[in-house]
C-alpha atoms as a PDB file:
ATOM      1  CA  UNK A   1     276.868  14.293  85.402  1.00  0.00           C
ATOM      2  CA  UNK A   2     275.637  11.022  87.263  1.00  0.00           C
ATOM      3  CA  UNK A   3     277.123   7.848  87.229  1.00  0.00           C
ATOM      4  CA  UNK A   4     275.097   5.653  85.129  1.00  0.00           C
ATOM      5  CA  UNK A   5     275.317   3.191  82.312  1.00  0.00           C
ATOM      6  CA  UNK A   6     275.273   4.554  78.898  1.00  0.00           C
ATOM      7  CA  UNK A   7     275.184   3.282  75.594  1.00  0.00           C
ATOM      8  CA  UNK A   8     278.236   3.753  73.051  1.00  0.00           C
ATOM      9  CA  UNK A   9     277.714   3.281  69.541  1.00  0.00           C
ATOM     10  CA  UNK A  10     280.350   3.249  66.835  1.00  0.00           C
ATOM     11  CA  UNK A  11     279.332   2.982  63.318  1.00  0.00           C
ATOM     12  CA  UNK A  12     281.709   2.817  60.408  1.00  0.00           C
ATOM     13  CA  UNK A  13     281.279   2.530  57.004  1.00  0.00           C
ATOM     14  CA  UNK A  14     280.921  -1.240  57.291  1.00  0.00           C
ATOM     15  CA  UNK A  15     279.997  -2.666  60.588  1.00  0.00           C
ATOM     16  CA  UNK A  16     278.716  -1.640  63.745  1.00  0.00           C
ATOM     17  CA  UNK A  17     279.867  -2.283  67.614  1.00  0.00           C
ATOM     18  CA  UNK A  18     277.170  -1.230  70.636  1.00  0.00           C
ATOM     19  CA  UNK A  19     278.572  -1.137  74.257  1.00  0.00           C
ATOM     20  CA  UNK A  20     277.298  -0.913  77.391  1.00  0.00           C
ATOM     21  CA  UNK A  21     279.702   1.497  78.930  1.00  0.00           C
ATOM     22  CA  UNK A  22     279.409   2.159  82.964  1.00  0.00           C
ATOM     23  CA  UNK A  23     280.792   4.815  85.167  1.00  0.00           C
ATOM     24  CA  UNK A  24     284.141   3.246  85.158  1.00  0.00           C
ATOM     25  CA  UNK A  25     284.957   3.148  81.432  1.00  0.00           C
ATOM     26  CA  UNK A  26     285.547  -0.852  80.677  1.00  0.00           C
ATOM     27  CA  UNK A  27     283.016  -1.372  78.124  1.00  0.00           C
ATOM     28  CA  UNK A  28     280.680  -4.186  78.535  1.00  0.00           C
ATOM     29  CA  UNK A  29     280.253  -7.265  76.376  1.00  0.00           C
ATOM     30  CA  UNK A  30     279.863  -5.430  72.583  1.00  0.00           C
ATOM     31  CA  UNK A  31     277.284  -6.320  70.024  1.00  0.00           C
ATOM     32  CA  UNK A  32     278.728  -6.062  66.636  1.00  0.00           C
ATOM     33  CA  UNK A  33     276.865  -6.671  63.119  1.00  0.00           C
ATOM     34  CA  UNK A  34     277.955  -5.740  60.054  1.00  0.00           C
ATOM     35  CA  UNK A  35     275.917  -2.317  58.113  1.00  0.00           C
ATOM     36  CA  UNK A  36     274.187  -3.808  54.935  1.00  0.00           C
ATOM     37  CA  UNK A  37     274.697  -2.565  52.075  1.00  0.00           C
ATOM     38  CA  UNK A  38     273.201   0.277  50.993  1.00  0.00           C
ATOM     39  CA  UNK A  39     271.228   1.071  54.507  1.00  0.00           C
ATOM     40  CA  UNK A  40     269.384   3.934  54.756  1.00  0.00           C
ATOM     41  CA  UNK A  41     269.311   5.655  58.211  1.00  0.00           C
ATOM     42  CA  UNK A  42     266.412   4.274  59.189  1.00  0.00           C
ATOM     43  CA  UNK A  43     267.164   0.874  58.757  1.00  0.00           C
ATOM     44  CA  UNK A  44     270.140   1.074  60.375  1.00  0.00           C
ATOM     45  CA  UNK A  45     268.421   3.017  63.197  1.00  0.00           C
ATOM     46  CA  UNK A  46     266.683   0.083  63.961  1.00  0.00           C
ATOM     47  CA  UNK A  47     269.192  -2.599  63.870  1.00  0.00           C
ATOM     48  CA  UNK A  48     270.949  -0.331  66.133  1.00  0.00           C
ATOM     49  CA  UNK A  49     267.844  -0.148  68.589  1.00  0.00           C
ATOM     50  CA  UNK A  50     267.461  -3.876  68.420  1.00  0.00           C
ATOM     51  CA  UNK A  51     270.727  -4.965  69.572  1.00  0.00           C
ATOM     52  CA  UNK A  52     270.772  -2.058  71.956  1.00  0.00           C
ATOM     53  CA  UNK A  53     267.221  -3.847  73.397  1.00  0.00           C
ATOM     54  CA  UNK A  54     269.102  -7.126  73.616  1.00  0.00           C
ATOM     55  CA  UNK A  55     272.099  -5.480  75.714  1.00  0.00           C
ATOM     56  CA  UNK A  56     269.340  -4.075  78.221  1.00  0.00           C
ATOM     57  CA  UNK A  57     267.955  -6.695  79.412  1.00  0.00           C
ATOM     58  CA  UNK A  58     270.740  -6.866  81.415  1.00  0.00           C
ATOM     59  CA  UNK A  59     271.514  -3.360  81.927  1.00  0.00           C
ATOM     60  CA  UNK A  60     269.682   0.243  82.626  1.00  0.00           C
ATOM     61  CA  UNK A  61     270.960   3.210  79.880  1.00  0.00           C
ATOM     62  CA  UNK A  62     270.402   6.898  80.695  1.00  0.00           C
ATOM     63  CA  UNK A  63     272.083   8.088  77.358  1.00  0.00           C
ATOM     64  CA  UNK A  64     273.667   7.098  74.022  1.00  0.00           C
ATOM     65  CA  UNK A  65     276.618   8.732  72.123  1.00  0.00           C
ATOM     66  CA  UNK A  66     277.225   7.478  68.661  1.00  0.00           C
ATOM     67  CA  UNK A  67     280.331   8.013  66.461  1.00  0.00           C
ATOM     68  CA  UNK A  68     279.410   8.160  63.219  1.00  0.00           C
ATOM     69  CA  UNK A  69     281.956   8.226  59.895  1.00  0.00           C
ATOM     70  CA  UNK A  70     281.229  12.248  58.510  1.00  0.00           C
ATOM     71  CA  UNK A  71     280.663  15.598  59.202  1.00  0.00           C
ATOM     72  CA  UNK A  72     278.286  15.930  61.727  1.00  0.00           C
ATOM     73  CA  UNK A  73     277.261  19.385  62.734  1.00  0.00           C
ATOM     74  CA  UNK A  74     278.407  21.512  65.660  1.00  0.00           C
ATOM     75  CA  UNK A  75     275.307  20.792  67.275  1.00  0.00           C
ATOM     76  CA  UNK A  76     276.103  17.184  67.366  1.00  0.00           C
ATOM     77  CA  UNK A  77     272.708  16.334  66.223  1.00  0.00           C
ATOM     78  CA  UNK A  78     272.696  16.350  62.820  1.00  0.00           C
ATOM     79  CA  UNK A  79     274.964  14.082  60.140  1.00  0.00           C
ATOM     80  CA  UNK A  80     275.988  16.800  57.298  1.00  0.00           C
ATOM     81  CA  UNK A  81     277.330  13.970  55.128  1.00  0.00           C
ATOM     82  CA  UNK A  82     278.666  10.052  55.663  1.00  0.00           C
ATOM     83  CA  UNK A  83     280.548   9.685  52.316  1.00  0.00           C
ATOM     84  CA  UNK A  84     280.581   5.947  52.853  1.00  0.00           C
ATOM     85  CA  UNK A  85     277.585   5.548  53.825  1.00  0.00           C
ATOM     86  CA  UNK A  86     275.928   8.234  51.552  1.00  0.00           C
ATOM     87  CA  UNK A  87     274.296   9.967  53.462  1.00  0.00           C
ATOM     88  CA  UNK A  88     273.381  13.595  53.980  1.00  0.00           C
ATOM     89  CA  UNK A  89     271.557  16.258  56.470  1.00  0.00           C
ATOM     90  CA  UNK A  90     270.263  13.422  58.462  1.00  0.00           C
ATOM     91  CA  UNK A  91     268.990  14.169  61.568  1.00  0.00           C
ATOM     92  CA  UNK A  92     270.298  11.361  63.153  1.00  0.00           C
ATOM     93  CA  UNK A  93     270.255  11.948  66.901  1.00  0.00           C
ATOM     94  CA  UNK A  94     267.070  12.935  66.982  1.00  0.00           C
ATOM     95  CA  UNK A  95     266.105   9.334  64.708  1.00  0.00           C
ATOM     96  CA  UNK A  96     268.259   7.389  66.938  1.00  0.00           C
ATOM     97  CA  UNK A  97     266.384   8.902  69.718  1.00  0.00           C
ATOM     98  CA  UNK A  98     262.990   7.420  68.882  1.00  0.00           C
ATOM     99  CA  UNK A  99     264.295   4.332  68.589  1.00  0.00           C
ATOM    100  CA  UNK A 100     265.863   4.094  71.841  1.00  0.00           C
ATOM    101  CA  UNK A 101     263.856   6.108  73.832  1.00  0.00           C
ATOM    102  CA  UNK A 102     267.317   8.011  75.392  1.00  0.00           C
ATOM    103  CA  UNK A 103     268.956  11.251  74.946  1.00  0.00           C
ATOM    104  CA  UNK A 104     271.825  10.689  72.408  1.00  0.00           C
ATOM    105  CA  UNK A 105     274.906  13.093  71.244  1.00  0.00           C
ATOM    106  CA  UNK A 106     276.444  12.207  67.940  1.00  0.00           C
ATOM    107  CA  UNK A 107     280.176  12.932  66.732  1.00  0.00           C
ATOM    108  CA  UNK A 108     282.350  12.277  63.926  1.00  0.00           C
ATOM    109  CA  UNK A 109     283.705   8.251  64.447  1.00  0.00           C
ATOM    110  CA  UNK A 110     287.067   9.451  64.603  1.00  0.00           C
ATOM    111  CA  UNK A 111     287.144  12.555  67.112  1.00  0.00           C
ATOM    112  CA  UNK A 112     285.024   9.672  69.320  1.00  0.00           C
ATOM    113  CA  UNK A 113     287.563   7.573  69.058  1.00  0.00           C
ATOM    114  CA  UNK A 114     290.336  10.124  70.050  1.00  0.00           C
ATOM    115  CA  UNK A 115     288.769  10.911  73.253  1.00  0.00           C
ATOM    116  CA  UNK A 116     288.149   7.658  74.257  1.00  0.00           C
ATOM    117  CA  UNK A 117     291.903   7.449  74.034  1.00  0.00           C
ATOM    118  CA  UNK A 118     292.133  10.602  75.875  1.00  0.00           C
ATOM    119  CA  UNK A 119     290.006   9.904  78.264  1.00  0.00           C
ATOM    120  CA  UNK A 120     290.775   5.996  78.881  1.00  0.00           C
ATOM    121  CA  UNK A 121     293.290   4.762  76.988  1.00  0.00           C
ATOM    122  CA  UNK A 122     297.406   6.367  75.461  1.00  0.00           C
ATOM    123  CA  UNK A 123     296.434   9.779  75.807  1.00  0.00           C
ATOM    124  CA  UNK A 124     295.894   9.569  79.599  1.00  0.00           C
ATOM    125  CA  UNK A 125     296.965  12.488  81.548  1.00  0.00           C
ATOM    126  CA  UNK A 126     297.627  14.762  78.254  1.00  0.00           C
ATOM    127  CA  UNK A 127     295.415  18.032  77.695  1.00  0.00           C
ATOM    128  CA  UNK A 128     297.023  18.350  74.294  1.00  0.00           C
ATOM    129  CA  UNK A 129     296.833  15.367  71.942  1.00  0.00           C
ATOM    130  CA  UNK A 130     296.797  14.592  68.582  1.00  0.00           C
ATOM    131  CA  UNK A 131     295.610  11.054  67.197  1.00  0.00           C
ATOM    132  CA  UNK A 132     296.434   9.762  63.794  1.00  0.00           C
ATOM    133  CA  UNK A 133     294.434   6.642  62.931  1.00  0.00           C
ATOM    134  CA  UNK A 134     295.391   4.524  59.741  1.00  0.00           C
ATOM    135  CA  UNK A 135     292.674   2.208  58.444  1.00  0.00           C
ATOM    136  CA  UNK A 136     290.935   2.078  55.504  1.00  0.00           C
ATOM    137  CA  UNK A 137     291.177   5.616  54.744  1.00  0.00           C
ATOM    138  CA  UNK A 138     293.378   8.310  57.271  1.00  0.00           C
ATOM    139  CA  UNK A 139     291.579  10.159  60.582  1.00  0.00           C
ATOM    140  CA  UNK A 140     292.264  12.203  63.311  1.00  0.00           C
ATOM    141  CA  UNK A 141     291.199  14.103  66.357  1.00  0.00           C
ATOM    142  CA  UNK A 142     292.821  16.954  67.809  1.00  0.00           C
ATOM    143  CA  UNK A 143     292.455  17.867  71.519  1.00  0.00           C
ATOM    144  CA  UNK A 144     293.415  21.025  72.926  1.00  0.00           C
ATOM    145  CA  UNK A 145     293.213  21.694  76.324  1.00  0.00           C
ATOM    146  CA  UNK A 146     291.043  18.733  77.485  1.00  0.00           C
ATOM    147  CA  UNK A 147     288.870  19.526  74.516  1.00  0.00           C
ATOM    148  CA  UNK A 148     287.732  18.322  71.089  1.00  0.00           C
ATOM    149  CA  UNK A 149     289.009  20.569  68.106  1.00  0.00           C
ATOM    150  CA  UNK A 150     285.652  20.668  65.736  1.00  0.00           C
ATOM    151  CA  UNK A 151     286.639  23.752  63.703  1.00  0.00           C
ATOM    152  CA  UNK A 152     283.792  26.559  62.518  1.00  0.00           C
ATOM    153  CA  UNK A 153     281.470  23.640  60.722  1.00  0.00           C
ATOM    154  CA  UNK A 154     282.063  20.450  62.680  1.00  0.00           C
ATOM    155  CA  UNK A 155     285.281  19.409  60.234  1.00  0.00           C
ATOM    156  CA  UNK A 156     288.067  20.247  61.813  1.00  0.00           C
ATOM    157  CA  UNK A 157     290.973  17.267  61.953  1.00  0.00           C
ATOM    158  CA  UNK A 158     290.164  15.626  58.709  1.00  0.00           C
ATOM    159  CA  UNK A 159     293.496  15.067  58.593  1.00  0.00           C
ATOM    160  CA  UNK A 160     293.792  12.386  55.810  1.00  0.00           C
ATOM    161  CA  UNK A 161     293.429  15.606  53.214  1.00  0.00           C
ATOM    162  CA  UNK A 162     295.956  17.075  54.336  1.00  0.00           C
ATOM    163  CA  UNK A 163     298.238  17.995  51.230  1.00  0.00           C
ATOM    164  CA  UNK A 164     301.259  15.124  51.032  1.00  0.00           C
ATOM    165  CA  UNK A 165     302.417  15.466  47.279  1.00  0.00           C
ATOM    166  CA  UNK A 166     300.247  18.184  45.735  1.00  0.00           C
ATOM    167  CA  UNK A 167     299.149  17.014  42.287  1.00  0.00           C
ATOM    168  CA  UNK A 168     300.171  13.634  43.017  1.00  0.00           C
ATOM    169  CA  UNK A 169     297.529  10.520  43.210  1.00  0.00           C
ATOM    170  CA  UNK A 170     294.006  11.430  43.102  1.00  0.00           C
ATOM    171  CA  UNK A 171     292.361  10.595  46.336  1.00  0.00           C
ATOM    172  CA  UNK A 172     288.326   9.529  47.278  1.00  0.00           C
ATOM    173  CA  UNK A 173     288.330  13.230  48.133  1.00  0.00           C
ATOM    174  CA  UNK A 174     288.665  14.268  44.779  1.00  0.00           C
ATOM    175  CA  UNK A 175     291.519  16.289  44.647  1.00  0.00           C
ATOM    176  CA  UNK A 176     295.372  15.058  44.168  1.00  0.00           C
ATOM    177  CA  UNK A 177     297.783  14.254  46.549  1.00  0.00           C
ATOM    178  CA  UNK A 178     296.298  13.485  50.204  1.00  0.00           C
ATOM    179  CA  UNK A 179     298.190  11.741  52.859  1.00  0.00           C
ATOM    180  CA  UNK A 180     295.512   9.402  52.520  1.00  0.00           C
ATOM    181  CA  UNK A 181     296.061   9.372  48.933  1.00  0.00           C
ATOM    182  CA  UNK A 182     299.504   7.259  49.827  1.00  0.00           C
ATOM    183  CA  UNK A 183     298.865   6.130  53.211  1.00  0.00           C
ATOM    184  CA  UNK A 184     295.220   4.880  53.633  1.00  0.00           C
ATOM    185  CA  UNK A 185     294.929   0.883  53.578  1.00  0.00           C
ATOM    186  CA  UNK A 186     292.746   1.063  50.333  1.00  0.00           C
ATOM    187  CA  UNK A 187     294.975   3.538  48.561  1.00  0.00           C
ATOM    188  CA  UNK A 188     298.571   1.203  49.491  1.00  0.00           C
ATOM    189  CA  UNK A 189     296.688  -1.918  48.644  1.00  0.00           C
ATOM    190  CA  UNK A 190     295.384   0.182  45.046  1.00  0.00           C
ATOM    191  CA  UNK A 191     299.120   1.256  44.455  1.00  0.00           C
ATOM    192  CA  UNK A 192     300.957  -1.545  44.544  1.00  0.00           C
ATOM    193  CA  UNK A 193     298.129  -3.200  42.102  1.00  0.00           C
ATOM    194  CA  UNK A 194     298.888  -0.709  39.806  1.00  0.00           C
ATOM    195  CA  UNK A 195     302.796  -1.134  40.021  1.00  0.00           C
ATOM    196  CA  UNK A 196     303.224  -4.989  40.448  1.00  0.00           C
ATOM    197  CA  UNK A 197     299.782  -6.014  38.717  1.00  0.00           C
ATOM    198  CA  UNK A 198     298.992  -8.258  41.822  1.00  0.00           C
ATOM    199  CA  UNK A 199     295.638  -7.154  43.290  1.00  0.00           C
ATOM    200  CA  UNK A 200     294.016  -7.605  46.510  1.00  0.00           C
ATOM    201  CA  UNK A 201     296.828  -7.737  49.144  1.00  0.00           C
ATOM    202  CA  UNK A 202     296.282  -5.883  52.684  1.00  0.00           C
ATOM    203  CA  UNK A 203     299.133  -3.471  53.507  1.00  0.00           C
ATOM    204  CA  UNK A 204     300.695  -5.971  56.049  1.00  0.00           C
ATOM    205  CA  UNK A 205     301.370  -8.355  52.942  1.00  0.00           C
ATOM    206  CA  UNK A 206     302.538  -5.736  50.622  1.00  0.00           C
ATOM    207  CA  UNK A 207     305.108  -4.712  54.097  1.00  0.00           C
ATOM    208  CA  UNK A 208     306.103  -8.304  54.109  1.00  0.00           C
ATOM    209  CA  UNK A 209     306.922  -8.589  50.389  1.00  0.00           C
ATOM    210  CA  UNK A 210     308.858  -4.900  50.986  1.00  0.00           C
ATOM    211  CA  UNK A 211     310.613  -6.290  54.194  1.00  0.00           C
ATOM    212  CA  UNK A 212     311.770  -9.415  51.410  1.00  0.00           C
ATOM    213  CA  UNK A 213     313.304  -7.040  48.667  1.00  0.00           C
ATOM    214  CA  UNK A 214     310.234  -6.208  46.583  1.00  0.00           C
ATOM    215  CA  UNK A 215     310.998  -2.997  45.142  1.00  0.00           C
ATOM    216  CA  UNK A 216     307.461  -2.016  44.304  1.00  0.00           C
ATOM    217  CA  UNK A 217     306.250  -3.097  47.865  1.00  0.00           C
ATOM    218  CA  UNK A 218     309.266  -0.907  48.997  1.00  0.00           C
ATOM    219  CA  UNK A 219     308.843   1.862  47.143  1.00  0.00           C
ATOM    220  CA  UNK A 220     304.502   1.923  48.373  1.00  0.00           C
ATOM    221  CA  UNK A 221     305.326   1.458  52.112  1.00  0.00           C
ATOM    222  CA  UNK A 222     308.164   4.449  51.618  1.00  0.00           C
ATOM    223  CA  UNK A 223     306.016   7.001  50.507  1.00  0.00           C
ATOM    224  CA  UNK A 224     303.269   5.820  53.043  1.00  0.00           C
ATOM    225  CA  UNK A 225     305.986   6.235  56.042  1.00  0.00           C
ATOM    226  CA  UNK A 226     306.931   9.631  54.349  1.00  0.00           C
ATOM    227  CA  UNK A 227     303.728  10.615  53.900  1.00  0.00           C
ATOM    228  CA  UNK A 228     302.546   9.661  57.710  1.00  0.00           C
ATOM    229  CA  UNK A 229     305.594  11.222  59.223  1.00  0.00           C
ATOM    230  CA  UNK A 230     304.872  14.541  57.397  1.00  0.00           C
ATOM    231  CA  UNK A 231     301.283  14.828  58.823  1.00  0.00           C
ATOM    232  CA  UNK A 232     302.592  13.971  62.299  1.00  0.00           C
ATOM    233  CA  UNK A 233     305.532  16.375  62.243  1.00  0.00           C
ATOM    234  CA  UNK A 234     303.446  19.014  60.246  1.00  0.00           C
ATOM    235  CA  UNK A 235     300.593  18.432  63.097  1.00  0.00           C
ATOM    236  CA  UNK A 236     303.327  18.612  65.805  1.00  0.00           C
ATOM    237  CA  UNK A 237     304.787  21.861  64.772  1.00  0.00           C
ATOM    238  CA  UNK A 238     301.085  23.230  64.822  1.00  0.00           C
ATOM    239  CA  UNK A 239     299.256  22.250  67.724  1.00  0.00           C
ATOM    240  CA  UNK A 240     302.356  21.339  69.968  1.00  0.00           C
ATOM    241  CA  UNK A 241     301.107  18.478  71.544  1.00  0.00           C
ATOM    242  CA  UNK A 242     301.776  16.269  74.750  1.00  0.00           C
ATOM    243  CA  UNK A 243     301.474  13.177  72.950  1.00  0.00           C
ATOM    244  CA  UNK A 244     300.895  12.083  69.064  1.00  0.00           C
ATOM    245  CA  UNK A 245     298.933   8.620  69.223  1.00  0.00           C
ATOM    246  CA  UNK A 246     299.186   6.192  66.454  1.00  0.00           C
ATOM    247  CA  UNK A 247     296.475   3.589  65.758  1.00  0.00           C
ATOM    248  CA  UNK A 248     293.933   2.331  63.393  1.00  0.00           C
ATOM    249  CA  UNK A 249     293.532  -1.391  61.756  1.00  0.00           C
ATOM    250  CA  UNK A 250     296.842  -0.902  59.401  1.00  0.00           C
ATOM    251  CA  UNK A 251     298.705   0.851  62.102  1.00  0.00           C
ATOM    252  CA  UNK A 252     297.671  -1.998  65.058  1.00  0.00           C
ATOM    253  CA  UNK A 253     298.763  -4.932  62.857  1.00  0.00           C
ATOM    254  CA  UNK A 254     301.676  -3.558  61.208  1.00  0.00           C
ATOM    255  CA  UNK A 255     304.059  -2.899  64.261  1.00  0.00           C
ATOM    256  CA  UNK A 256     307.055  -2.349  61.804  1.00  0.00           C
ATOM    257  CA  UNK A 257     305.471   0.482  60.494  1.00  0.00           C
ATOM    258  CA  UNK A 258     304.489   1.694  63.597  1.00  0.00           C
ATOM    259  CA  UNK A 259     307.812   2.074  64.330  1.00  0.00           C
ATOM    260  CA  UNK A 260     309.211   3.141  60.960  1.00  0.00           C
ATOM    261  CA  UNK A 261     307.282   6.252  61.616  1.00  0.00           C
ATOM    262  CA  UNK A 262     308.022   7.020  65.034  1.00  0.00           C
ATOM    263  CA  UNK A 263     311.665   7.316  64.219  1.00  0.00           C
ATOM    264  CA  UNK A 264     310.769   9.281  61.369  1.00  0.00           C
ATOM    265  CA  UNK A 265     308.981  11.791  63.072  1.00  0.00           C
ATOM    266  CA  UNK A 266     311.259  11.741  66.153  1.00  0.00           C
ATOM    267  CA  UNK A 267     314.292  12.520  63.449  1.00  0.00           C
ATOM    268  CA  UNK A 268     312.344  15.392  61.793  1.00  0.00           C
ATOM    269  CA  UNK A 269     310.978  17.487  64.823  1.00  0.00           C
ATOM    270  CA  UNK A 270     313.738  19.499  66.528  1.00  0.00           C
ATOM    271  CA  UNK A 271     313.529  21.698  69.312  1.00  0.00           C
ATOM    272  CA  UNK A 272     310.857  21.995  72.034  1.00  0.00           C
ATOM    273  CA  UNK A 273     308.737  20.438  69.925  1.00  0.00           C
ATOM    274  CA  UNK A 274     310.585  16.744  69.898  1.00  0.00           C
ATOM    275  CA  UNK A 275     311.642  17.260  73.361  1.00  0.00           C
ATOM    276  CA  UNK A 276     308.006  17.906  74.967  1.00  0.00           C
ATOM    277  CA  UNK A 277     305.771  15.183  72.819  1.00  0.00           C
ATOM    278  CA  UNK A 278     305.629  10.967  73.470  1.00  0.00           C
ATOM    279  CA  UNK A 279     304.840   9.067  70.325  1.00  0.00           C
ATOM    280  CA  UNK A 280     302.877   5.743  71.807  1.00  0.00           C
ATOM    281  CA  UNK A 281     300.345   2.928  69.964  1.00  0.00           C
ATOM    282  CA  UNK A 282     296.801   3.638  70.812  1.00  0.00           C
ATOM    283  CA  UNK A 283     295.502   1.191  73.412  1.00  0.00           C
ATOM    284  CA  UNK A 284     291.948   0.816  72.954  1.00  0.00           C
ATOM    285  CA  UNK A 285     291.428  -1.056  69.865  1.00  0.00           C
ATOM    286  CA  UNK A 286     287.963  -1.274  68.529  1.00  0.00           C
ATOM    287  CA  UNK A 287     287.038  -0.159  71.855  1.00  0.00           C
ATOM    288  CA  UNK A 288     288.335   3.539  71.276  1.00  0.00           C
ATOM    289  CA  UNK A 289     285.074   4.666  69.535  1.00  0.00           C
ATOM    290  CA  UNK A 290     282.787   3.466  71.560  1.00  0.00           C
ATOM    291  CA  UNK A 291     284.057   4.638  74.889  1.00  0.00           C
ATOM    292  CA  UNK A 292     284.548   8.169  73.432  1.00  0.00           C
ATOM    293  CA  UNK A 293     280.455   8.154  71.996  1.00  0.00           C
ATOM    294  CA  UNK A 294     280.333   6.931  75.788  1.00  0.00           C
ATOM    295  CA  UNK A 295     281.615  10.001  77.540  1.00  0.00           C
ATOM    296  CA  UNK A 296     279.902  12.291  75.483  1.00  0.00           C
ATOM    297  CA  UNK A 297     277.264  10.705  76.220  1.00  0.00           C
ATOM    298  CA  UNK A 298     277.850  11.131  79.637  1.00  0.00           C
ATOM    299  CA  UNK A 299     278.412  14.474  79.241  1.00  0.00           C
ATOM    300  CA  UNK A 300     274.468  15.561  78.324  1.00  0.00           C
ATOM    301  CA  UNK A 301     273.394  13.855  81.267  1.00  0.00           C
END
C-alpha cells in the first residue's frame, strides 16, 4: 500500500462531493455539485472527472474509490442497480477509469461511509461495528472483524428493508412494512402529510411540533424511534457488535432523537449483548463517504 493521495468520491442520489484524501485521512478541500437530473453515467462520469481535474492541479492522485447509492457487484467494478439514479449493470469503474486516467474501486455509498467511520471517525478501535444511517431513506454497513459484510451478491446490510411492521406501509422497495417504511426522512415527512394534511415538513419540524403536543407528529416520531430501536437491537443480537453508530442527515440534526433511541435500545438489549456494545453519533459528517471510497482506494494500490 503506499502513501499517496487518492481521490474519494461519494455520489448520492442527488449531489456529489470529490476529496482529495492523503495518507493521513483529513480530507482535503471537497468539490461538491449537485447530480442533474436524469444523468446518465456518462455524463456524470465527466462532471466527476472535471472537478477531479480542478482538485489536481494542486495535488498528485494514484487511485480513486467511489461510493455509489446501489448494489454494486462483489467485484467492486460493476453498479448492478442505483434505484435513484436508475441505473443498471453499469460498468462504472471501468467508465470512471477513462475519465480519470487512475485505478478506481467502487462500493455501495453506505458500506463507504461505514468504514470511513471505522477507519477514521466513532468506530475507531472496534473490529465489530454496525452503522445505522438515517437520511432520506435507511442504510447500513456491517463490519466484522475489521471487514466489510457484502453478503453472496454485493447486498448484504440493506438494512432499511428490514421487516418493522410486516404488512404495514408500503415502502420504495415495494413490499410493506420496512424500517424505512416508518423511519426514512421521506417516509416521516409522507406520514405525517397523510395524518395532519400539512405537507412538506422535514422530520426535525414534525419532532418539534411532537415535542409541543401534536399528537400526529407524536404518534410519526414514535413509531420511527420504535422502528429504529428494533433494527439496532435486532442487529445487536445478531452480529454482537463493539459499537452501533448512529448518523445520517435526520439522525445529525435531530439530537433528541438521537437520544430517544439510544435509551431505547440500551433498555431492550439485556445480557452480554448491552453490556459489551457503545451506542455513539457518527463523527464524520458528509465526510464519512468519501474517506471510506478513500481507503479502498488505497487498498488496490
Amino acid at each position: 500500500m503506499k502513501s499517496s493521495t487518492v481521490l474519494g468520491i461519494d455520489i448520492g442520489a442527488t449531489k456529489v462531493r470529490v476529496a482529495p484524501v492523503p495518507p493521513k485521512g483529513e480530507p482535503g478541500k471537497a468539490a461538491t455539485f449537485a447530480v442533474p437530473a436524469g444523468a446518465g453515467p456518462g455524463q456524470l462520469a465527466d462532471i466527476i472527472a472535471e472537478h477531479a481535474a480542478s482538485l489536481g492541479k494542486k495535488h498528485q492522485f494514484d487511485a480513486a474509490g467511489a461510493g455509489v447509492p446501489g448494489h454494486i457487484a462483489n467485484d467492486r467494478r460493476t453498479l448492478l442497480y442505483a434505484p435513484n439514479l436508475n441505473w443498471r449493470d453499469v460498468p462504472f469503474a471501468e467508465l470512471l477509469e477513462s475519465k480519470l486516467s487512475l485505478p478506481v474501486v467502487l462500493e455501495n455509498d453506505v458500506n463507504a461511509a461505514a468504514l470511513g467511520e471505522h477507519r477514521f471517525g466513532a468506530g475507531r478501535g472496534a473490529g465489530h461495528l454496525i452503522c445505522i444511517f438515517v437520511g432520506t431513506g435507511i442504510g447500513g454497513g456491517i463490519i466484522c472483524a475489521g471487514e466489510l459484510v457484502r453478503g453472496a451478491t454485493g447486498n448484504a446490510a440493506e438494512i432499511g428493508h428490514m421487516l418493522f411492521r410486516p404488512g404495514g406501509r408500503v415502502c420504495n422497495c415495494g413490499r410493506r412494512g420496512c424500517a424505512e417504511a416508518y423511519a426514512g426522512g421521506f417516509h416521516i415527512s409522507a406520514r405525517y402529510g397523510e395524518l395532519a394534511g400539512r405537507e412538506g415538513l422535514n422530520p426535525g419540524q414534525i419532532l418539534e411540533l411532537a415535542r409541543g403536543g401534536d399528537e400526529n407528529a407524536s404518534r410519526v416520531i414514535e413509531d420511527a424511534c420504535q422502528a429504529l430501536v428494533t433494527l439496532a437491537v435486532n442487529l445487536q443480537t445478531a452480529f454482537d457488535a463493539q459499537k452501533i453508530v448512529l448518523g445520517g442527515g435526520v439522525m445529525d440534526n435531530a439530537k433528541e432523537l438521537f437520544e430517544k433511541v439510544r435509551e431505547g435500545v440500551s433498555t431492550w438489549l439485556t445480557g452480554n449483548w448491552k453490556s459489551q456494545v457503545q451506542i455513539v453519533a457518527s463523527e464524520l459528517g458528509p465526510d464519512a463517504g468519501v474517506l471510506g471510497a478513500a481507503a479502498l482506494a488505497r487498498g488496490i494500490l
